[in-house]
Protein backbone atom coordinates (compact mmCIF):
# COMPACT_ATOMS: atom_id res chain seq x y z
CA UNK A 1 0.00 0.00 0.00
CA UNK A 2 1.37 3.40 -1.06
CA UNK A 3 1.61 6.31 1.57
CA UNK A 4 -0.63 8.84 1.06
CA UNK A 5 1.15 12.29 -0.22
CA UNK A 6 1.99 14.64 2.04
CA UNK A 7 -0.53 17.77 1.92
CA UNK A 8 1.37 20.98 0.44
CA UNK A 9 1.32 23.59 3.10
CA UNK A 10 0.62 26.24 -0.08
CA UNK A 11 -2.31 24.02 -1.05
CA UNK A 12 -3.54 24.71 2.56
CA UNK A 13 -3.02 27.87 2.80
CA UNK A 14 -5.19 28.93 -0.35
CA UNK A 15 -7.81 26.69 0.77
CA UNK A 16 -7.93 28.33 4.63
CA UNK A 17 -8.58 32.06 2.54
CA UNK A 18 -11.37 30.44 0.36
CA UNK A 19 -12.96 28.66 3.25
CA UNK A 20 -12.92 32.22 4.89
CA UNK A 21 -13.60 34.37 2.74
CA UNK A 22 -16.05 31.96 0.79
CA UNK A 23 -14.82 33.26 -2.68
CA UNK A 24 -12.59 31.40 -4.70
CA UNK A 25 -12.03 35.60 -6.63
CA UNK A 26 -11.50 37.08 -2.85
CA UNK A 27 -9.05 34.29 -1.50
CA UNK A 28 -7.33 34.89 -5.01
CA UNK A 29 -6.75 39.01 -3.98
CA UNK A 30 -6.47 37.51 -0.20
CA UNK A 31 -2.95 35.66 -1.63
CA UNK A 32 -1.92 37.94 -4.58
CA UNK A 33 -2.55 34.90 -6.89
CA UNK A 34 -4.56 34.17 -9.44
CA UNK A 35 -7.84 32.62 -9.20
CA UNK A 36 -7.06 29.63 -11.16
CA UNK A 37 -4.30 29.01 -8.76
CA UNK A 38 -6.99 28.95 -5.95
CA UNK A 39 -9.11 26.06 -7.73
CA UNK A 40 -6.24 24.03 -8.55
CA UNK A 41 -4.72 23.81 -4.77
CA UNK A 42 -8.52 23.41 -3.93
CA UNK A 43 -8.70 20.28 -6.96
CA UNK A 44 -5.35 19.10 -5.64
CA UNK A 45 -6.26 18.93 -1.82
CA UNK A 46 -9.55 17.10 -3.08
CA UNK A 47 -8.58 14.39 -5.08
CA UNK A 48 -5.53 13.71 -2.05
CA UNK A 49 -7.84 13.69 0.41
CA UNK A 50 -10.26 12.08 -1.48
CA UNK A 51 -12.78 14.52 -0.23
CA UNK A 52 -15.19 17.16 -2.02
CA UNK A 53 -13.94 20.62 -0.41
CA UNK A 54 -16.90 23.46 -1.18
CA UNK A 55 -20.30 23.30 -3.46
CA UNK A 56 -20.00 25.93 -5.82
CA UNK A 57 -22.89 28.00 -5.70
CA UNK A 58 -24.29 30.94 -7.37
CA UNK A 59 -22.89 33.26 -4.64
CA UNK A 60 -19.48 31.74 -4.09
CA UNK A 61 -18.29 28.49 -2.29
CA UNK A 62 -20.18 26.46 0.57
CA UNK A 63 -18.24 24.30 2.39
CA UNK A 64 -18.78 20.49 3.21
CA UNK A 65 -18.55 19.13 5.99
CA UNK A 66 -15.11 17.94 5.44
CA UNK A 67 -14.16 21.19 4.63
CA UNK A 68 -15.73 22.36 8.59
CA UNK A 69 -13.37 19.33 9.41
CA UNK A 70 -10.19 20.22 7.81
CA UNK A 71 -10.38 23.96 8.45
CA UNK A 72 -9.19 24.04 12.28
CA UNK A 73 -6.50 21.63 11.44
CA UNK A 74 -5.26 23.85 8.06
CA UNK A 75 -5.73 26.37 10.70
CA UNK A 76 -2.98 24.63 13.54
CA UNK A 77 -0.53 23.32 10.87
CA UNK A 78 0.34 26.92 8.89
CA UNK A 79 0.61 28.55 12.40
CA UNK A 80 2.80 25.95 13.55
CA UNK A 81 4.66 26.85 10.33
CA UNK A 82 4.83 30.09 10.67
CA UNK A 83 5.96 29.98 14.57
CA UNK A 84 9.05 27.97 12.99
CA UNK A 85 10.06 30.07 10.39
CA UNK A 86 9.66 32.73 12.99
CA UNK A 87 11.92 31.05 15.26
CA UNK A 88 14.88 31.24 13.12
CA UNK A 89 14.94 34.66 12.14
CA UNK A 90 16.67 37.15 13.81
CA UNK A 91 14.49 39.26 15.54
CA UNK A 92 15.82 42.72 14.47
CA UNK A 93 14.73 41.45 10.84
CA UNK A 94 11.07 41.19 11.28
CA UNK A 95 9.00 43.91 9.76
CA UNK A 96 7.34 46.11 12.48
CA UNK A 97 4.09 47.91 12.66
CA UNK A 98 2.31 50.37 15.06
CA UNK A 99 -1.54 50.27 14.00
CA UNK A 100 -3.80 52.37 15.54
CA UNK A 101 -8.17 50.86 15.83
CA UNK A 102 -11.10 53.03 16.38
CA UNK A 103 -12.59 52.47 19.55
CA UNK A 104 -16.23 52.11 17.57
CA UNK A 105 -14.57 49.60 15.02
CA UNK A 106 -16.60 45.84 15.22
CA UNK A 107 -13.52 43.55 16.39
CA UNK A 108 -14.42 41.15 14.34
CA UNK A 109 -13.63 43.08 11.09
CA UNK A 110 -10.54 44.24 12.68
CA UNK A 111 -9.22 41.06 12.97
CA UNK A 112 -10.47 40.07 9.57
CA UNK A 113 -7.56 43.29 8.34
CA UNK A 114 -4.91 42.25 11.02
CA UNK A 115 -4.98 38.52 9.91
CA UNK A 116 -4.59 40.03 6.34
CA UNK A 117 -2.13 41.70 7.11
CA UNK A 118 -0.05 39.52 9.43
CA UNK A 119 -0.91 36.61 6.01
CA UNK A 120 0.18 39.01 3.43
CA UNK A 121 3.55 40.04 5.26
CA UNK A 122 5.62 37.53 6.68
CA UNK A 123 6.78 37.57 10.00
CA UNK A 124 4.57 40.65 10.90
CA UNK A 125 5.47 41.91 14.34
CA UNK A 126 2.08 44.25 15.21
CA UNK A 127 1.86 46.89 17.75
CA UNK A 128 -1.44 47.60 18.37
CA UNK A 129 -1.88 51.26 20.38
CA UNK A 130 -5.67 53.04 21.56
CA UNK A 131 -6.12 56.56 21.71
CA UNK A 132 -5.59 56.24 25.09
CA UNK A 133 -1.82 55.57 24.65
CA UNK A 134 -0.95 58.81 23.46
CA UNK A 135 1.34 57.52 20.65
CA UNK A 136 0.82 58.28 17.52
CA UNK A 137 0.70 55.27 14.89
CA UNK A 138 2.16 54.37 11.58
CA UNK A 139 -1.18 53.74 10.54
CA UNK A 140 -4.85 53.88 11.96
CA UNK A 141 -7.74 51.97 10.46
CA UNK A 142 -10.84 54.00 11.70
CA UNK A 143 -13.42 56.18 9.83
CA UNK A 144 -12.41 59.26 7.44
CA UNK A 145 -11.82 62.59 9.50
CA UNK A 146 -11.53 60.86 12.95
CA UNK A 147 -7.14 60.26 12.54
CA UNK A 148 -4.88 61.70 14.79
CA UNK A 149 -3.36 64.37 13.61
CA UNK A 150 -0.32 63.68 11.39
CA UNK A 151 -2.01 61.21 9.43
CA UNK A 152 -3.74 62.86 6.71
CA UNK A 153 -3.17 60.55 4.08
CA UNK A 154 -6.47 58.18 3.51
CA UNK A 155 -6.95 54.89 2.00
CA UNK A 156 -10.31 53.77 2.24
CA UNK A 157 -11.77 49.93 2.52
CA UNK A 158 -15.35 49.57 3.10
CA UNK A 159 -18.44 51.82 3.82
CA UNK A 160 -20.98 51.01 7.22
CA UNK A 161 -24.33 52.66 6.59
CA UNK A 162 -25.91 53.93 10.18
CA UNK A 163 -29.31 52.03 11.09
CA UNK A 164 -31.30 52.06 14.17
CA UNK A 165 -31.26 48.57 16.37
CA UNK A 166 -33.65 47.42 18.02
CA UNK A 167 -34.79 44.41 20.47
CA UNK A 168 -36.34 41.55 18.36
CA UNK A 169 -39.25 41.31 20.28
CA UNK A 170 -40.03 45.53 20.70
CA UNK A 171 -43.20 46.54 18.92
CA UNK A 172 -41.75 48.84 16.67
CA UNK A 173 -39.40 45.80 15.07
CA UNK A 174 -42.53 44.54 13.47
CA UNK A 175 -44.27 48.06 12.50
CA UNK A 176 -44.43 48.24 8.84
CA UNK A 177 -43.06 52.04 8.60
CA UNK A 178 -41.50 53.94 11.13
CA UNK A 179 -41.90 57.69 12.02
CA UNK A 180 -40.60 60.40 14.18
CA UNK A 181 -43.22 60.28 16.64
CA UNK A 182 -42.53 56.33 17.28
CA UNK A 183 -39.12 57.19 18.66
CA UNK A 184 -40.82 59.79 20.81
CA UNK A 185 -40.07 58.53 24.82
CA UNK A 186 -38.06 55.59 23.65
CA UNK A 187 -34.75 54.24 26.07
CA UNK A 188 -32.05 54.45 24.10
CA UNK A 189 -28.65 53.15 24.69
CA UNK A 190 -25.86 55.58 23.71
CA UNK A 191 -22.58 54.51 22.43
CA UNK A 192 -20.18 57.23 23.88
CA UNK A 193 -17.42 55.31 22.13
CA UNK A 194 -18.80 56.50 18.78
CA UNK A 195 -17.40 59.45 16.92
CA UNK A 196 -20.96 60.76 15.83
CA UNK A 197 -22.27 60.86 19.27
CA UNK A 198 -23.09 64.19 19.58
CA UNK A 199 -24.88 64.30 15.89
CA UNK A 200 -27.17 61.79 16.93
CA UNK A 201 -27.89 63.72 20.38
CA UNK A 202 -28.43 66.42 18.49
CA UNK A 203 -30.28 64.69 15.81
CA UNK A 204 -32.85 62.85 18.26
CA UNK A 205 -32.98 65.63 21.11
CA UNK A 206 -36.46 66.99 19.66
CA UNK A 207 -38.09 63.09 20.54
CA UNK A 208 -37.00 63.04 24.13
CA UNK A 209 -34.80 59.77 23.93
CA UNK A 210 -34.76 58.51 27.37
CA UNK A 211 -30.68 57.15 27.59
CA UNK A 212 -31.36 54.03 30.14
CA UNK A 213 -27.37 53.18 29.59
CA UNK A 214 -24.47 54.71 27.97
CA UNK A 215 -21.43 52.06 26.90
CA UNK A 216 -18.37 52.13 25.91
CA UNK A 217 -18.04 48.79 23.22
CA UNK A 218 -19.96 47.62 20.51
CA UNK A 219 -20.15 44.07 22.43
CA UNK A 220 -21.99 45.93 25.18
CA UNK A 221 -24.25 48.08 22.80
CA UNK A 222 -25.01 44.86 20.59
CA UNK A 223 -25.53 42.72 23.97
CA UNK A 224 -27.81 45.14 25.67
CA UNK A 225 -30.19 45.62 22.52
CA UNK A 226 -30.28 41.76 22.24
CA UNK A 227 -31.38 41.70 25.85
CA UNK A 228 -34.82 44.54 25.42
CA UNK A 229 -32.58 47.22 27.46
CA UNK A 230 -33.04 49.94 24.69
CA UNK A 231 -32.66 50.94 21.04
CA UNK A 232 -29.58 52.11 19.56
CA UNK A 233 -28.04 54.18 15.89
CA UNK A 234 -24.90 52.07 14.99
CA UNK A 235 -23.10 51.47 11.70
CA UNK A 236 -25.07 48.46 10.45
CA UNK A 237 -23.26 45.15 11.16
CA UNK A 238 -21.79 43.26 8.18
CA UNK A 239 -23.01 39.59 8.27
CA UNK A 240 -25.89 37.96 9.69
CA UNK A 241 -27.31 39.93 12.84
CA UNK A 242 -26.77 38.83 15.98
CA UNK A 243 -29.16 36.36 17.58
CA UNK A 244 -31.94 38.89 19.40
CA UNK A 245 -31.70 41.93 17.25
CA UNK A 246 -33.50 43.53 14.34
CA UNK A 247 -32.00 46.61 12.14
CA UNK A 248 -34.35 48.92 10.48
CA UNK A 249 -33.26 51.54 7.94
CA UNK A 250 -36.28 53.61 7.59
CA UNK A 251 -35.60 56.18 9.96
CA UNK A 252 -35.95 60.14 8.57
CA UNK A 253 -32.40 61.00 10.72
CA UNK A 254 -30.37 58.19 9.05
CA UNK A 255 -31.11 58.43 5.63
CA UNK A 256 -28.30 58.81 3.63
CA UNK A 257 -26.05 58.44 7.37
CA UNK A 258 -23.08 56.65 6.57
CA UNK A 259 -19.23 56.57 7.30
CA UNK A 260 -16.10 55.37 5.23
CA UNK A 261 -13.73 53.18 7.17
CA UNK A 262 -9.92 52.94 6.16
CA UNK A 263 -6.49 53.43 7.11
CA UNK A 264 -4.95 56.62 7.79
CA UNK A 265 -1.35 56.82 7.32
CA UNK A 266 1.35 59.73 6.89
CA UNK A 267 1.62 59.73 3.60
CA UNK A 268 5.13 58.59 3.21
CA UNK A 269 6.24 55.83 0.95
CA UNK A 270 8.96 54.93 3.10
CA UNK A 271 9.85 51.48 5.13
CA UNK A 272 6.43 49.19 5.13
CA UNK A 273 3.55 51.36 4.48
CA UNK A 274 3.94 50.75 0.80
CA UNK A 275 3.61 46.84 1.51
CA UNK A 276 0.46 47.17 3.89
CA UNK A 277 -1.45 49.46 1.88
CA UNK A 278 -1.11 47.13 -0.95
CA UNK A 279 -1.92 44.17 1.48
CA UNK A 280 -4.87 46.41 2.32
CA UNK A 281 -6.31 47.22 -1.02
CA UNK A 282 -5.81 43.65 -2.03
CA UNK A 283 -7.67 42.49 1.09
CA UNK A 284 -10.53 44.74 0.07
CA UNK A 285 -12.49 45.05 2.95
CA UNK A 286 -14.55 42.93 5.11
CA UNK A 287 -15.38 39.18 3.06
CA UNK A 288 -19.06 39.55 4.24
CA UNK A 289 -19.54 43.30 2.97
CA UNK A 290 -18.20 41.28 -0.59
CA UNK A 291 -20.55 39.93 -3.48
CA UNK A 292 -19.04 35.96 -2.97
């Protein structure tokens, strides 16, 4: 009996970025390949394991269930990898980077940028600082106009329209058109971690919000909806909603109410920026804000 081959850890790596970003065109950009290359590692790690990978469907790829099963373990192997090339390099060689986050930024599309970014450059040492720090970054992924000062230069990724979230069991989730006067009296939570706080204080003082709780994460603001504490205006989540919420867009002081996210930088085309703005721009936002 012949052993079986030994799975390339290239082959593994293209099918971890399809399997996340389920899009055999966005894995492609993911890896700065082609997306030919994407299909055959995907072919390749098929017929090896004998296995059918992902269902191609009209809005990308849906994985199988041996996909679900191979993903964690693709997942342990190319860190394990990576730890080992790390190990042998001299430290003083590893590319730095001092990144700055928006304190209203969802952490899970953060870390959807920062595993770009630690993917697309190898070795990646990140230093991630809050405004809180007082240091200024090399870069700063956050919304356009809200940098620290210095970084003028702007490269944008992905736009977040504003909506107004409510509890999925409040009356006015079901109401077939909102208006003004609904909001009238309503607790509200505020998130004083947002940069547009005091627009939409401004914006909803004429209906008497009651604020029941004021917080300083999206978690928190996202938890206490869920849980019938309050309403709340937040940049509308990418990807399904979170169990206990509903989102409604029909709200006279959001239309139109959006922001641009992206990362502000210096400007200089010095040292790495060059390599993480491409990184950035070939990453191309958030996979769920995507067409598959």
């Amino acid at each position: 009996m012949s052993p079986s081959p030994a799975l390339n850890l290239r082959n593994l790596r293209y099918f971890a970025a399809a399997y996340e970003a389920r899009s055999a065109l966005a894995a492609a950009r993911r890896c700065h390949v082609s997306q030919p290359a994407i299909s055959a590692a995907i072919a390749q790690l098929e017929a090896e394991l004998g296995q059918r990978l992902f269902v191609r469907q009209q809005r990308g790829l849906a994985p199988t269930p041996a996909a679900q099963r191979l993903y964690p373990m693709a997942q342990r192997l190319l860190a394990d990898a990576q730890a080992m090339a790390a190990a042998f390099r001299p430290a003083e060689t590893r590319p730095r980077l001092s990144l700055g986050l928006q304190a209203s930024l969802s952490p899970a599309l953060c870390g959807q940028l920062l595993a770009a970014l630690r993917e697309g450059i190898a070795h990646l040492e990140l230093r991630l600082l809050a405004p809180e720090d007082g240091d200024t970054p090399e870069v700063w992924l956050g919304a356009r106009g809200c940098a620290p000062a210095g970084l003028g230069a702007f490269e944008p990724l992905w736009q977040e329209d504003y909506v107004l979230l409510l509890p999925a069991d409040h009356p006015l989730a079901r109401q077939p058109r909102l208006q003004p006067s609904d909001l009238v009296g309503q607790p509200f939570v505020e998130r004083c971690h947002c940069e547009r706080v005091a627009d939409w204080r401004e914006a909803l003082a004429a209906l008497r919000p009651r604020v029941c709780a004021q917080v300083h994460s999206e978690e928190w603001a996202l938890a206490l909806v869920a849980a019938g504490v309050g309403l709340s205006i937040a940049p509308r989540p990418l990807g399904p909603l979170p169990p206990g919420l509903v989102l409604r867009q029909d709200v006279a002081a959001l239309q139109g109410q959006r922001r641009e996210i992206g990362l502000a930088h210096a400007g200089s085309a010095e040292g790495l920026l060059p390599r993480v703005l491409e990184v950035a721009r070939a990453w191309g936002g958030p996979a769920l804000s995507r067409a598959a």
